[in-house]
N, C-alpha and C. Protein backbone atom coordinates (compact mmCIF):
# COMPACT_ATOMS: atom_id res chain seq x y z
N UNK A 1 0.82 -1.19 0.00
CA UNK A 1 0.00 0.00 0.00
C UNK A 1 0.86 1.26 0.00
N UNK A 2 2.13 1.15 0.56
CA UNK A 2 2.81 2.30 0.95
C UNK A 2 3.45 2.66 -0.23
N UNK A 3 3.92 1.10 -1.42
CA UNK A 3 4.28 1.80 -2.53
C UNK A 3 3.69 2.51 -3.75
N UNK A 4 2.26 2.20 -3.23
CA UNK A 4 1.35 2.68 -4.05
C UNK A 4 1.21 4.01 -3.98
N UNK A 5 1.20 4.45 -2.81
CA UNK A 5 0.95 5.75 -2.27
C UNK A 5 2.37 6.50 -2.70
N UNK A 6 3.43 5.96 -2.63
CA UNK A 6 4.44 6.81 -3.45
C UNK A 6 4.72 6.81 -4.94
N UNK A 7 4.17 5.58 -5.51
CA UNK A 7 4.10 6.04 -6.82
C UNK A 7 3.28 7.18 -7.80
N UNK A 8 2.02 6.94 -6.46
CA UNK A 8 0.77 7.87 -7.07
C UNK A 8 1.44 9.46 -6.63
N UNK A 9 2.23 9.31 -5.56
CA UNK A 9 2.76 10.96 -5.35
C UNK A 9 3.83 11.44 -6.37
N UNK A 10 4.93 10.26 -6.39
CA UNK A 10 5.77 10.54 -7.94
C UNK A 10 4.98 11.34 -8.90
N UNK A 11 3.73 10.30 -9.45
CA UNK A 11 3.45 10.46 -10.69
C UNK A 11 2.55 12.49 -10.51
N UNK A 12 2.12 12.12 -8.96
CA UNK A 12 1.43 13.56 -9.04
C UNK A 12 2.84 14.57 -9.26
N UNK A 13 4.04 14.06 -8.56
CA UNK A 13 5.08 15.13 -9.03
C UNK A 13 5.65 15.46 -9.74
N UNK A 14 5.56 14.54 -10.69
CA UNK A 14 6.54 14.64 -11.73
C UNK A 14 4.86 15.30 -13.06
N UNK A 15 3.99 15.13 -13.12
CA UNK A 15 2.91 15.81 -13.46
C UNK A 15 2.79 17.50 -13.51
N UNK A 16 3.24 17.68 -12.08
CA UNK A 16 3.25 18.99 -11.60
C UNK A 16 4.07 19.66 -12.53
N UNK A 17 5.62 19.14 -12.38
CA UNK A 17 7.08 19.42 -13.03
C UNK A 17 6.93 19.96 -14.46
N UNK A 18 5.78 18.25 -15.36
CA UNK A 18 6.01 19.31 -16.41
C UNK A 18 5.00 20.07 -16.87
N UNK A 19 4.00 20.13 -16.51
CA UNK A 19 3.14 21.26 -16.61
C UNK A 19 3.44 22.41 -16.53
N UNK A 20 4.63 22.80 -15.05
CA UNK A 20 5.54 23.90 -15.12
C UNK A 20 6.19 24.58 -16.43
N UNK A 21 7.08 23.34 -16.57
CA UNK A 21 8.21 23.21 -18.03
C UNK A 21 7.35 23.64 -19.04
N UNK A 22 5.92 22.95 -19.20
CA UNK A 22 5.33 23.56 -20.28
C UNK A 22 4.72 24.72 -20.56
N UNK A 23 4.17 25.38 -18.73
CA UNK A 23 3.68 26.95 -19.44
C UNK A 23 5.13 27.86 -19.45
N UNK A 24 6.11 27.52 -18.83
CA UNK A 24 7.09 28.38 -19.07
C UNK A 24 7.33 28.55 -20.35
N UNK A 25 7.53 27.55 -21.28
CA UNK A 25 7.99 27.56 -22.44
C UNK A 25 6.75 27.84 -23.58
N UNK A 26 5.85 27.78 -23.40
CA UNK A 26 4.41 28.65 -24.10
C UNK A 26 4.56 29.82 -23.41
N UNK A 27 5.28 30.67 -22.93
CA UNK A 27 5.22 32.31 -22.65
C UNK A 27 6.15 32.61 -23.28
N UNK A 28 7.62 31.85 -23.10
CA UNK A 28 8.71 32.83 -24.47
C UNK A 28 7.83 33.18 -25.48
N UNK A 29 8.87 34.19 -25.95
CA UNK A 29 8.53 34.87 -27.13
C UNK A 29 9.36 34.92 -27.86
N UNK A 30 9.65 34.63 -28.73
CA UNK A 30 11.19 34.70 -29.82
C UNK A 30 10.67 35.58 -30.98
N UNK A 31 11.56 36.57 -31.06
CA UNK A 31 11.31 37.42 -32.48
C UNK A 31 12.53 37.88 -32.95
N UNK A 32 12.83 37.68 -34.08
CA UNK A 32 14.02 38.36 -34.69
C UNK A 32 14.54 39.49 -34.25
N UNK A 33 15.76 40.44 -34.15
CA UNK A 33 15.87 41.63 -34.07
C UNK A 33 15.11 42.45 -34.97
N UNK A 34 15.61 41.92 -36.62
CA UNK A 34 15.26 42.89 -37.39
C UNK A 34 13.89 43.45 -37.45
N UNK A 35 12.58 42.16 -36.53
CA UNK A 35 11.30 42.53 -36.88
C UNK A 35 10.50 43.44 -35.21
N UNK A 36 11.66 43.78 -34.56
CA UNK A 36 11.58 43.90 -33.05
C UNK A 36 11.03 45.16 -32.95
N UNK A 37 9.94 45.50 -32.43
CA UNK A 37 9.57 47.23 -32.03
C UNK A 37 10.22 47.27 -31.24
N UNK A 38 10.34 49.03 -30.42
CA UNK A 38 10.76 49.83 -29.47
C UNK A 38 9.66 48.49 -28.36
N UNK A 39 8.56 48.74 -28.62
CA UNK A 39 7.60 47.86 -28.06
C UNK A 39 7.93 46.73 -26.91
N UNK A 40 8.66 45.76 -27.85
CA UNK A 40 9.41 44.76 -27.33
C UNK A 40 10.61 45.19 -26.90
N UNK A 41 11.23 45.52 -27.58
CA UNK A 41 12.84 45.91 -26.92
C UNK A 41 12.90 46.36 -25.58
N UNK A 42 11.58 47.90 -25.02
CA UNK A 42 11.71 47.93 -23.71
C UNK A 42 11.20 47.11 -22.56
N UNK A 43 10.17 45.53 -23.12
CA UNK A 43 10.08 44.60 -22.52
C UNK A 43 11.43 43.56 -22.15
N UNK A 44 12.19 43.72 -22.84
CA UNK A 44 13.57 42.82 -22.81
C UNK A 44 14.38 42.94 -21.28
N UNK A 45 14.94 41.71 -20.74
CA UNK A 45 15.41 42.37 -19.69
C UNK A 45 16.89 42.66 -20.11
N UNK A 46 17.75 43.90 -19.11
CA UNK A 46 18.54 44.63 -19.61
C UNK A 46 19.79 44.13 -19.90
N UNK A 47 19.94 42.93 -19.51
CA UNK A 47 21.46 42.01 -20.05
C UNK A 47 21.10 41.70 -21.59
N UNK A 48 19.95 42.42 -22.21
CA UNK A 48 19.85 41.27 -23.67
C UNK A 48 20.11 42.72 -24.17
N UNK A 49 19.94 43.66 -23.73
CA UNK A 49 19.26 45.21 -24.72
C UNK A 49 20.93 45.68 -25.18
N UNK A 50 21.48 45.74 -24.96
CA UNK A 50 22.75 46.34 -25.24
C UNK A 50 23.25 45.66 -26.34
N UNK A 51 22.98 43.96 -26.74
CA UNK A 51 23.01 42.80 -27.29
C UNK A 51 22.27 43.39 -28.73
N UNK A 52 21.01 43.64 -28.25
CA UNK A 52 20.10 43.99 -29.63
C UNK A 52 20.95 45.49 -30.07
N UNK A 53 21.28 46.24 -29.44
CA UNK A 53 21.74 47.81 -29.79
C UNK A 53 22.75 47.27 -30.65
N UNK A 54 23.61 47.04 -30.45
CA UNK A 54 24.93 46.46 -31.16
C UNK A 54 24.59 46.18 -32.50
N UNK A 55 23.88 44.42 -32.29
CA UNK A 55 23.45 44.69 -33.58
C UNK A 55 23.06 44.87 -34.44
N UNK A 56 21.78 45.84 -33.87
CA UNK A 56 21.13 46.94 -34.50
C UNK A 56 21.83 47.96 -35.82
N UNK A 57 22.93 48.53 -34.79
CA UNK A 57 24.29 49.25 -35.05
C UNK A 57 24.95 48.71 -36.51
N UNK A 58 25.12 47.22 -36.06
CA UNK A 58 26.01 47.15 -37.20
C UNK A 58 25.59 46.57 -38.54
N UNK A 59 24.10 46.45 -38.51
CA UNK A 59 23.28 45.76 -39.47
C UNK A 59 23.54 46.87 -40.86
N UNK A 60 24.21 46.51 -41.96
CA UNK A 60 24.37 47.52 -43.53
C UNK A 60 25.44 47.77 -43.06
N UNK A 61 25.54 49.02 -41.96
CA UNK A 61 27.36 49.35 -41.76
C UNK A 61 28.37 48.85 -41.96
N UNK A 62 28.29 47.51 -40.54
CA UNK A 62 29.31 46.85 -40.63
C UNK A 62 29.50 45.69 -41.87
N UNK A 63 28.79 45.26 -42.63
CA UNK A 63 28.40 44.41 -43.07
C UNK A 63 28.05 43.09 -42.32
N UNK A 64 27.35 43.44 -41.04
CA UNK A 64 26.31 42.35 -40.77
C UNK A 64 25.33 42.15 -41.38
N UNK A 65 24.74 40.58 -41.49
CA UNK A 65 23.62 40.52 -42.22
C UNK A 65 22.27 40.79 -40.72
N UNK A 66 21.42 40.91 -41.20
CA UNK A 66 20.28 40.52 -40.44
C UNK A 66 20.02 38.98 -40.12
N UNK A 67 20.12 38.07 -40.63
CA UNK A 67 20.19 36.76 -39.90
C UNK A 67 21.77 35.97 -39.09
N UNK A 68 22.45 37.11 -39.02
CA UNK A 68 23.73 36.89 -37.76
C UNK A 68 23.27 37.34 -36.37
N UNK A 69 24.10 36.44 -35.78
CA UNK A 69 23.68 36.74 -34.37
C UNK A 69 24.84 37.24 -33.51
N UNK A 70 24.72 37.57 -32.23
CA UNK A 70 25.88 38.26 -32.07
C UNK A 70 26.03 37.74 -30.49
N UNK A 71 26.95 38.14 -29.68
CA UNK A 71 27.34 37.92 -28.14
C UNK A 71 28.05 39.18 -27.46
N UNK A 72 27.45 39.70 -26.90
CA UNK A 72 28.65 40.64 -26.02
C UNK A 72 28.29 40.88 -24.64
N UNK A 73 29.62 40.60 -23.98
CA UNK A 73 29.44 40.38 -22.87
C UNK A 73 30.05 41.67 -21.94
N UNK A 74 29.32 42.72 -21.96
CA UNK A 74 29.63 44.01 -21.46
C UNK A 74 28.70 44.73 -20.72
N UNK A 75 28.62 45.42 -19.57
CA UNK A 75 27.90 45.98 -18.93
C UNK A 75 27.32 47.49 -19.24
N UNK A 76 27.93 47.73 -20.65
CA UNK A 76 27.93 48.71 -21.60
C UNK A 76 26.62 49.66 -21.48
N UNK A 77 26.06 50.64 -20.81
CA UNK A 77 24.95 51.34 -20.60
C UNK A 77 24.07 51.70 -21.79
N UNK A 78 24.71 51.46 -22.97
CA UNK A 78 24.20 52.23 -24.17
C UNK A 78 22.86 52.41 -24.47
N UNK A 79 22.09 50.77 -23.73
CA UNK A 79 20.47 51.02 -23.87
C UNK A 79 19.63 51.38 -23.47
N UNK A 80 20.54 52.38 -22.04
CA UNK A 80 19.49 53.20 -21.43
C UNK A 80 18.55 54.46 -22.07
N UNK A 81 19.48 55.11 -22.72
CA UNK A 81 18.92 56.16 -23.68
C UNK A 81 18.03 55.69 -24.46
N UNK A 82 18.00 54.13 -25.37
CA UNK A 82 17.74 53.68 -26.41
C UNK A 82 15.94 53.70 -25.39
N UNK A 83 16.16 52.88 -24.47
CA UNK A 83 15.04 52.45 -23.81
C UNK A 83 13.79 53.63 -23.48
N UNK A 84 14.69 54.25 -23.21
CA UNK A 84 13.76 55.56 -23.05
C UNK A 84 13.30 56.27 -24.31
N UNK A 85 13.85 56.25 -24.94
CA UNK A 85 13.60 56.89 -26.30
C UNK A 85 12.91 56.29 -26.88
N UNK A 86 12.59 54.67 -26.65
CA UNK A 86 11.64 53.87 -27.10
C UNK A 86 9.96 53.42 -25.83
N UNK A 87 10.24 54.09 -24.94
CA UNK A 87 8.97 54.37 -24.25
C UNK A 87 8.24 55.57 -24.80
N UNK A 88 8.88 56.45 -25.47
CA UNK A 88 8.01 57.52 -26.58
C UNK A 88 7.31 57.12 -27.43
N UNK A 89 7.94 56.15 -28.13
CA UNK A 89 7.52 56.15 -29.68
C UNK A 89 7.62 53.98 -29.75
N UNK A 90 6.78 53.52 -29.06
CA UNK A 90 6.81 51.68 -28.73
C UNK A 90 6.75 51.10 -30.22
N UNK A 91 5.72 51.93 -31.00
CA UNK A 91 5.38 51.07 -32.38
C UNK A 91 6.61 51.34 -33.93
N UNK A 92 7.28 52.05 -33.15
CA UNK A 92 8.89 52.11 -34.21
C UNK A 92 9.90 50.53 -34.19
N UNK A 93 10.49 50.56 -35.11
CA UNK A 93 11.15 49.77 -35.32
C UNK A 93 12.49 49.63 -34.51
N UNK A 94 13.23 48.80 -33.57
CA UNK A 94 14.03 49.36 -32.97
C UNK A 94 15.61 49.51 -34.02
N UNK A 95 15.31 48.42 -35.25
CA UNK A 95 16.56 49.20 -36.01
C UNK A 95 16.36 50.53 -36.45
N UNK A 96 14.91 50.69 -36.60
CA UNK A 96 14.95 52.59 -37.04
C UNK A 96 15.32 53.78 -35.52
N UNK A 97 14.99 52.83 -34.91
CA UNK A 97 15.43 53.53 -33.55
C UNK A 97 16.86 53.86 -33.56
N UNK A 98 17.77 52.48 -33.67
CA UNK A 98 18.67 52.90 -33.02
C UNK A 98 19.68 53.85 -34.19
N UNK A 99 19.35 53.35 -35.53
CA UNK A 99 19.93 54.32 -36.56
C UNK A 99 19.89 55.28 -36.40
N UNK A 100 18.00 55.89 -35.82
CA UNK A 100 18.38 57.57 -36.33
C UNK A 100 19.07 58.02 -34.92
N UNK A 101 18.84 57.32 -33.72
CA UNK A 101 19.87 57.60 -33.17
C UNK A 101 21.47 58.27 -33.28
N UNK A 102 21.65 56.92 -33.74
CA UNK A 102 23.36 57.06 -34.14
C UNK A 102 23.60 58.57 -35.30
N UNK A 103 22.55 58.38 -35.82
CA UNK A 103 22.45 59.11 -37.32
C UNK A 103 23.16 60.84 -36.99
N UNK A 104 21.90 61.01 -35.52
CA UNK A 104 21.77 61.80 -34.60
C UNK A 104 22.74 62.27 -33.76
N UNK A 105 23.65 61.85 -33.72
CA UNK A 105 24.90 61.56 -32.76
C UNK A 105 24.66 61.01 -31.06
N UNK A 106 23.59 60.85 -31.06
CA UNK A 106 23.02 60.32 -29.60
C UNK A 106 23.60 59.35 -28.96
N UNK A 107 24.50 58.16 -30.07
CA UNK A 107 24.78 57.04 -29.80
C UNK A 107 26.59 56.83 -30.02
N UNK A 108 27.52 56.59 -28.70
CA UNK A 108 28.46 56.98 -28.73
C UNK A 108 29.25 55.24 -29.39
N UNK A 109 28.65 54.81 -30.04
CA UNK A 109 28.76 52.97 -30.20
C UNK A 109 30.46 52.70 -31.38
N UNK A 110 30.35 53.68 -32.31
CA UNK A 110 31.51 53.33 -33.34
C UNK A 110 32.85 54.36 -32.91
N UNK A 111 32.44 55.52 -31.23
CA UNK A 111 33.95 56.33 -31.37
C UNK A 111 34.44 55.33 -30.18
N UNK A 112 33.89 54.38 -29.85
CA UNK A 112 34.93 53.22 -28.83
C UNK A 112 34.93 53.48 -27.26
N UNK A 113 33.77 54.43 -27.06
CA UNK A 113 33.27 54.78 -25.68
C UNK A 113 32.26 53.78 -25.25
């Protein structure tokens, strides 16, 4: 009887477990950079935003493509401005964001600050 009673609690736990696993992973959201509003971007939490600025930045310039991905591992502030500037205007594009930015001189990203 007693192993019954722990199998039936297993099975209730391991039940629990992935039900967890599964609404977590039905709430991501995955979207490209290139198709990303201000919208989303200031939903992002702030270890990813500096990530998207970059290569926002270097998408045509540098000759990044839009389906490269990138890594940087810097505590680099740059998307604070970006973020705010995109709580104005949510339904912009954040590559049009961060261009006219830069365009603008707002964005200190290519003098190595």
């Amino acid at each position: 009887m007693k192993k019954l009673s722990m199998w039936c609690a297993a099975a209730a736990l391991m039940g629990i477990a992935t039900a967890n696993v599964a609404y977590a992973q039905s709430t991501a959201k995955t979207i490209a950079p290139a198709k990303m509003t201000c919208a989303d971007f200031v939903t992002l939490e702030d270890v990813y935003k500096p990530a998207v600025v970059y290569w926002a930045t270097g998408v045509d310039k540098l000759g990044v493509r839009e389906t490269d991905q990138i890594t940087i591992d810097t505590g680099h502030p740059v998307a604070e401005d970006i973020t705010a500037a995109c709580r104005a205007t949510p339904k912009v594009k954040i590559v049009d964001k961060v261009k006219a930015m830069a365009k603008a001189g707002k964005l200190s990203i290519y003098k190595g600050n």
